[in-house]
C-alpha atoms as a PDB file:
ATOM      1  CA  UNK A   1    -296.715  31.347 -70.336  1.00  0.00           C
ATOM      2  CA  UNK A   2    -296.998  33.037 -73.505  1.00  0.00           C
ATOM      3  CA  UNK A   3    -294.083  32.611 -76.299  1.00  0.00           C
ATOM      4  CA  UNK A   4    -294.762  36.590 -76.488  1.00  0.00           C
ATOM      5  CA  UNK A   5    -293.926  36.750 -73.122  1.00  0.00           C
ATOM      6  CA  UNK A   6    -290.645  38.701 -71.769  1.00  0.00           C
ATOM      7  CA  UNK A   7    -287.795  35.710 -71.394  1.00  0.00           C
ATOM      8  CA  UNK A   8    -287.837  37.481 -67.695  1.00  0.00           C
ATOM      9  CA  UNK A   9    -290.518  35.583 -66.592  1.00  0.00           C
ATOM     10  CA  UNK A  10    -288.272  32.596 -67.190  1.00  0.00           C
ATOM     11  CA  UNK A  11    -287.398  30.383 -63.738  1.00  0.00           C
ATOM     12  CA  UNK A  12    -283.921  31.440 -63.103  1.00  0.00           C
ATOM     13  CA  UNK A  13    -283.675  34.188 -65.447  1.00  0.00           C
ATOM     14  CA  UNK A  14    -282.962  37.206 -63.244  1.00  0.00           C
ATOM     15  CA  UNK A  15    -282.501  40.946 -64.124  1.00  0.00           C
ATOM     16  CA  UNK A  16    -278.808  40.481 -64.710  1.00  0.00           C
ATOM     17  CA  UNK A  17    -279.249  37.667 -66.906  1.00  0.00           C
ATOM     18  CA  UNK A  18    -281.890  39.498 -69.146  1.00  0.00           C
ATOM     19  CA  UNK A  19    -279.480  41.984 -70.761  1.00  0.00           C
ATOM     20  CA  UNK A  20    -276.595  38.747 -71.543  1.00  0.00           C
ATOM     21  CA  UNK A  21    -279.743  36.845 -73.364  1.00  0.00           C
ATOM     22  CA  UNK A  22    -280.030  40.544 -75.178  1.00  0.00           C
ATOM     23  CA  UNK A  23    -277.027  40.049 -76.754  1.00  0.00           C
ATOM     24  CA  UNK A  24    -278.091  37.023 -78.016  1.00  0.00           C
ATOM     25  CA  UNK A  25    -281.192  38.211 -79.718  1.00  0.00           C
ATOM     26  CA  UNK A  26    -283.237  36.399 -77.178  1.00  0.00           C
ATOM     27  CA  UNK A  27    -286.181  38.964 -76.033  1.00  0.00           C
ATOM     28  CA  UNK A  28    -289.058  36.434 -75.397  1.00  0.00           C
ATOM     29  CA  UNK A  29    -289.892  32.845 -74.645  1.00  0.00           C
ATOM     30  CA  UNK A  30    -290.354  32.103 -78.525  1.00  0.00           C
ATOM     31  CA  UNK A  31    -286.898  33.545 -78.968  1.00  0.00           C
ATOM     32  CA  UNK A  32    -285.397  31.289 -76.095  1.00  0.00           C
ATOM     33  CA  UNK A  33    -287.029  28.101 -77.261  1.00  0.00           C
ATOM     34  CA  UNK A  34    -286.211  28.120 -80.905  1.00  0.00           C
ATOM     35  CA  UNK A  35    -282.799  29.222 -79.898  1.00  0.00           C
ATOM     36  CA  UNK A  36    -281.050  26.459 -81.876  1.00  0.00           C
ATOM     37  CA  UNK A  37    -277.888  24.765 -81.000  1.00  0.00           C
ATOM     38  CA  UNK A  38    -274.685  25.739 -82.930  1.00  0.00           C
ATOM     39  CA  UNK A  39    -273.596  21.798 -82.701  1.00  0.00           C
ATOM     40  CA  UNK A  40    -273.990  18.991 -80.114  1.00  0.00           C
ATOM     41  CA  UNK A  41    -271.022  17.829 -78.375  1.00  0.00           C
ATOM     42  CA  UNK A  42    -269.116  14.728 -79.770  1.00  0.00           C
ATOM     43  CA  UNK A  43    -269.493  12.082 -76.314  1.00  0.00           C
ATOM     44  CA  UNK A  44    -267.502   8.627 -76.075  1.00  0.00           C
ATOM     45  CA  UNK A  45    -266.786   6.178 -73.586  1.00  0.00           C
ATOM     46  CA  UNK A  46    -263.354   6.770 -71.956  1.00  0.00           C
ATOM     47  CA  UNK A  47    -260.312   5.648 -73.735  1.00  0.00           C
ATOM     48  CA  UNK A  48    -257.888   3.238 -72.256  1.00  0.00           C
ATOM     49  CA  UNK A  49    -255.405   3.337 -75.036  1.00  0.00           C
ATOM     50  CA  UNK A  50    -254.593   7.435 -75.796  1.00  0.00           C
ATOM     51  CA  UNK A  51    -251.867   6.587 -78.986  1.00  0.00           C
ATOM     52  CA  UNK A  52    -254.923   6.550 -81.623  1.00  0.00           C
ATOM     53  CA  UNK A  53    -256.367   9.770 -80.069  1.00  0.00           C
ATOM     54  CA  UNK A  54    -253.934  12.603 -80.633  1.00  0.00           C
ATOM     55  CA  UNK A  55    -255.425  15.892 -81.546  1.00  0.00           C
ATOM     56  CA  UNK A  56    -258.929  14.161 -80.816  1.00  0.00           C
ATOM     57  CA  UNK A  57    -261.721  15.309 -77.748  1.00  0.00           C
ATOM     58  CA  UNK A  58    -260.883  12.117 -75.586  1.00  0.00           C
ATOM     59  CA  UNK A  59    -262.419  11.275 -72.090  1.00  0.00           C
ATOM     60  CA  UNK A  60    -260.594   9.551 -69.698  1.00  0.00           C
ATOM     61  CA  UNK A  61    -261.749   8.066 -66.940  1.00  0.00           C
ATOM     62  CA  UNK A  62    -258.828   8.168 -63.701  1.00  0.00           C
ATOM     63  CA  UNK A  63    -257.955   9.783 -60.645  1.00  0.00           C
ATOM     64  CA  UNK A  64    -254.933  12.600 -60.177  1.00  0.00           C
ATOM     65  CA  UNK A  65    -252.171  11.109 -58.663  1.00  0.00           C
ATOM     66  CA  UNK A  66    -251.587  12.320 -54.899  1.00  0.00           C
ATOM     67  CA  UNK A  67    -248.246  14.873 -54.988  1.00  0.00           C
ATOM     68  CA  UNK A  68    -248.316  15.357 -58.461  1.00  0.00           C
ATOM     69  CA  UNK A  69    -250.349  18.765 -58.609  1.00  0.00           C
ATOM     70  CA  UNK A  70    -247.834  21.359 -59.375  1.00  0.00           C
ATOM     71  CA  UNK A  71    -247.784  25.031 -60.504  1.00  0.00           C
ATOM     72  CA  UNK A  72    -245.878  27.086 -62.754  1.00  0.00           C
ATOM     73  CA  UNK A  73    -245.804  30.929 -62.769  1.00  0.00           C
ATOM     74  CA  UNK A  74    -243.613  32.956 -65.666  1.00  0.00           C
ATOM     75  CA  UNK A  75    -245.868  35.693 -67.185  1.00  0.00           C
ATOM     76  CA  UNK A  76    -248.540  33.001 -67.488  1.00  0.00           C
ATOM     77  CA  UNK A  77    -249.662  30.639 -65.132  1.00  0.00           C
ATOM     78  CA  UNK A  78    -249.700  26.459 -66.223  1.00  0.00           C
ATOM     79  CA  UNK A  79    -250.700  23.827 -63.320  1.00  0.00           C
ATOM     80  CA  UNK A  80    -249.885  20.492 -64.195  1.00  0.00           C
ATOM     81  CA  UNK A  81    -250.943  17.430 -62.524  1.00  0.00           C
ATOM     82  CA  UNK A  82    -250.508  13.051 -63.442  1.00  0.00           C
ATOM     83  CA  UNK A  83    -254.104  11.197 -64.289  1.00  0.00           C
ATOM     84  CA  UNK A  84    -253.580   7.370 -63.773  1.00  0.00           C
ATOM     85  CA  UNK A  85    -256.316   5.717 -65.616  1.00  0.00           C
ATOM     86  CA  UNK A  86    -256.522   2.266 -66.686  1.00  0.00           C
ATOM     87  CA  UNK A  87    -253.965   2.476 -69.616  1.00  0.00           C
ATOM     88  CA  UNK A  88    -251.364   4.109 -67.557  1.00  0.00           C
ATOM     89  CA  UNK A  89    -250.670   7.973 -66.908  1.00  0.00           C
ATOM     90  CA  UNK A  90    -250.944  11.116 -68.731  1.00  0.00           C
ATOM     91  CA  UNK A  91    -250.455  14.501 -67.963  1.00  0.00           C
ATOM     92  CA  UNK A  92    -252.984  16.882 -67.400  1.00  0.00           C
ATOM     93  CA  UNK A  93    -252.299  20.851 -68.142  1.00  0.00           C
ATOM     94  CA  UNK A  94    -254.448  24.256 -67.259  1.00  0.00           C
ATOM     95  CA  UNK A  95    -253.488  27.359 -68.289  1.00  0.00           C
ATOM     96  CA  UNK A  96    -253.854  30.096 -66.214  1.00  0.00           C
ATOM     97  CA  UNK A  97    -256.498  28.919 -63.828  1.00  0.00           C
ATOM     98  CA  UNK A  98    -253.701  28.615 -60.765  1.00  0.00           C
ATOM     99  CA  UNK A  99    -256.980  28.032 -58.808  1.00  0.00           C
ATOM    100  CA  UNK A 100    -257.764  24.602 -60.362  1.00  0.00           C
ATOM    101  CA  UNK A 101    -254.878  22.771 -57.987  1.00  0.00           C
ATOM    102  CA  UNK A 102    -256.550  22.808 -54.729  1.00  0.00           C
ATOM    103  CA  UNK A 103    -259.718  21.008 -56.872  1.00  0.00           C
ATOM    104  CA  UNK A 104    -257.930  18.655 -58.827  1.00  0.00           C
ATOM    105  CA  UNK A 105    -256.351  15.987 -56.164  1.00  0.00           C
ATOM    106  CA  UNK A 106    -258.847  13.441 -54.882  1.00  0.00           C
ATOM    107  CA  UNK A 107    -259.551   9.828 -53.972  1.00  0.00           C
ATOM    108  CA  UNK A 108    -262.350  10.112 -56.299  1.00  0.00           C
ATOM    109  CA  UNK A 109    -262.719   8.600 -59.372  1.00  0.00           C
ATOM    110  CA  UNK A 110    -263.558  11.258 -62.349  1.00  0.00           C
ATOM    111  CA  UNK A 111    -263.972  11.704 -65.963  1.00  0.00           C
ATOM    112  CA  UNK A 112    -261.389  13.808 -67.429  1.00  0.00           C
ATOM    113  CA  UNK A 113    -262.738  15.461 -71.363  1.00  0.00           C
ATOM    114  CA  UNK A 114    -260.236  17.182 -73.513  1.00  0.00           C
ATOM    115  CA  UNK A 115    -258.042  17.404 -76.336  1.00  0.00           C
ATOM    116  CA  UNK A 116    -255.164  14.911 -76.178  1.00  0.00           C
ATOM    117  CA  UNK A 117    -252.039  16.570 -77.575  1.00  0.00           C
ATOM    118  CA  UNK A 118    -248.392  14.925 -77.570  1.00  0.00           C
ATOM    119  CA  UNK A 119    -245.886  17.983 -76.659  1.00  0.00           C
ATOM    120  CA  UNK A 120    -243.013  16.590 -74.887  1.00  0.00           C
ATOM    121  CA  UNK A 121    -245.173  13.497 -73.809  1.00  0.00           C
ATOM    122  CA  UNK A 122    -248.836  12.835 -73.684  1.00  0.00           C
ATOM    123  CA  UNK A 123    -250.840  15.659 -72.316  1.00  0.00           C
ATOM    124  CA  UNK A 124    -254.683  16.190 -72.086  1.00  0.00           C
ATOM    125  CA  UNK A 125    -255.469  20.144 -72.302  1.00  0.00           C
ATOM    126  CA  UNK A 126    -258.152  22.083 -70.362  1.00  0.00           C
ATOM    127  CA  UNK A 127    -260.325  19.048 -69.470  1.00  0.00           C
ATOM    128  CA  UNK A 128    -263.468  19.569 -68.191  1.00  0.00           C
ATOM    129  CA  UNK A 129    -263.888  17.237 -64.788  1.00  0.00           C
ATOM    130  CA  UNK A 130    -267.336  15.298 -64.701  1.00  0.00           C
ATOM    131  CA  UNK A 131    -268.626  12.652 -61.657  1.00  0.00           C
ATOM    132  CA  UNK A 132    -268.331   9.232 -63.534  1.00  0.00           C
ATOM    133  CA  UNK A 133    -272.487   9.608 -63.004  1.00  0.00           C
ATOM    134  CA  UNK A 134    -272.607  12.767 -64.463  1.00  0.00           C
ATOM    135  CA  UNK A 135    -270.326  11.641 -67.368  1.00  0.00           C
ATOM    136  CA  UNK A 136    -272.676   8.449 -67.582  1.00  0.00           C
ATOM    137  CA  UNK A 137    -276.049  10.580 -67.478  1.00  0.00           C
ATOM    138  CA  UNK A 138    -274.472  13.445 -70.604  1.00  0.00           C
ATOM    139  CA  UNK A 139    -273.443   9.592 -72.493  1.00  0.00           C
ATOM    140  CA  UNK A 140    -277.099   9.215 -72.755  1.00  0.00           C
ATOM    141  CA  UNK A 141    -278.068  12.305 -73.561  1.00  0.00           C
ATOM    142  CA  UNK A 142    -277.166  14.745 -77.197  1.00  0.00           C
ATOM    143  CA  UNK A 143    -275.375  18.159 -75.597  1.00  0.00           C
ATOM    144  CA  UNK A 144    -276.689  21.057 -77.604  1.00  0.00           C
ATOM    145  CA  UNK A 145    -273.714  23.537 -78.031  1.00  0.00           C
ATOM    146  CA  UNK A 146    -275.039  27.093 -78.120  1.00  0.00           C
ATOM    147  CA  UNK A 147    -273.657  30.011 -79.405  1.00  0.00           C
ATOM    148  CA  UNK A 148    -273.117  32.384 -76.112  1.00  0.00           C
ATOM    149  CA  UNK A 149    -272.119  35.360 -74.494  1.00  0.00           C
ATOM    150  CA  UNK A 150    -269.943  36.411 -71.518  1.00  0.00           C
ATOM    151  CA  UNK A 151    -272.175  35.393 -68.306  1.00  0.00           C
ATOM    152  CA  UNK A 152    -273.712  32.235 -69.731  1.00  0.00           C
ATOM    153  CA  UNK A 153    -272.576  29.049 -69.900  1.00  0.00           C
ATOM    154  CA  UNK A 154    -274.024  25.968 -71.986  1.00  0.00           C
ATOM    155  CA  UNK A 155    -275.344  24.154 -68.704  1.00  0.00           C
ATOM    156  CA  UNK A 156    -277.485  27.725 -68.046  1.00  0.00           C
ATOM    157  CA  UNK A 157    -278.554  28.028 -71.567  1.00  0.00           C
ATOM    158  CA  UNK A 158    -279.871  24.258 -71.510  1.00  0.00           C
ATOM    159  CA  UNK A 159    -281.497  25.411 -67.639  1.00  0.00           C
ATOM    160  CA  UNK A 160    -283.120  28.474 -69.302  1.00  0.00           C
ATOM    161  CA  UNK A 161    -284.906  26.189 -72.201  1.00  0.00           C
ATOM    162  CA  UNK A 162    -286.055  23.552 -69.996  1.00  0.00           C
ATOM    163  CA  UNK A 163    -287.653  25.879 -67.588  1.00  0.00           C
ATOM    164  CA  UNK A 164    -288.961  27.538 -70.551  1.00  0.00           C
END
């Protein structure tokens, strides 16, 4: 491959994908690879003590207690649900992704990353859910941030470049 080459010829970049990397200003291989990130997200261990950590990106590493995934519908939709980690319990809030309920209850350990916000109580907001092995694997690893566009996420964008 050529970096004059069209980023079509990209594994995984198909001919709805082309016209989203468009947007982006990304026409060829060159353009794809020196794509730079916009930042590089800011990865710690999981917290066991939240008090220290409001208004901060936290990870916490716990399972959703069983029964306490609950839904909310006025206008907007908010599902709430009760992480027990090893410092205790906090709540964990989505906003309008009713969807997320069915996913979040399991026996499974996971790694909950969000912003830790104390309205009416500790609450972590819109975490992203990660395997504790997946969590583990990004630990040792910098995440580029890129800037985007509607249709492409950060885990394509970093897909895209390694193929490339």
């Amino acid at each position: 491959m050529r970096l004059s080459e069209s980023v079509s010829n990209v594994k995984g970049v198909g001919e709805k994908t082309v016209p989203k990397l468009n947007k982006l200003n990304i026409y060829t291989i060159g353009d794809l690879i020196y794509d730079l990130p916009r930042g590089f997200m800011d990865l710690h261990e999981p917290v066991t003590a939240l008090e220290d950590h409001i208004g901060d990106m936290i990870a916490v590493k716990g399972i959703i207690k069983k029964g306490s995934v609950y839904t909310i519908r006025k206008g907007k939709t908010m599902t709430f649900g009760k992480l027990a980690f090893a410092g205790g319990e906090v709540a964990v809030v989505y906003f309008n992704a009713p969807y997320i309920g069915k996913t979040l209850e399991s026996a499974e350990e996971k790694v909950y990353y969000g912003v830790l916000n104390n309205n009416r109580g500790l609450t972590l907001a819109q975490p992203k859910v990660y395997s504790v092995a997946e969590y583990t694997q990004m630990l040792s690893e910098l995440q580029p941030v890129y800037g985007l566009t509607k249709g492409i996420s950060n885990v394509q964008m970093r897909k895209y470049i390694k193929n490339a």
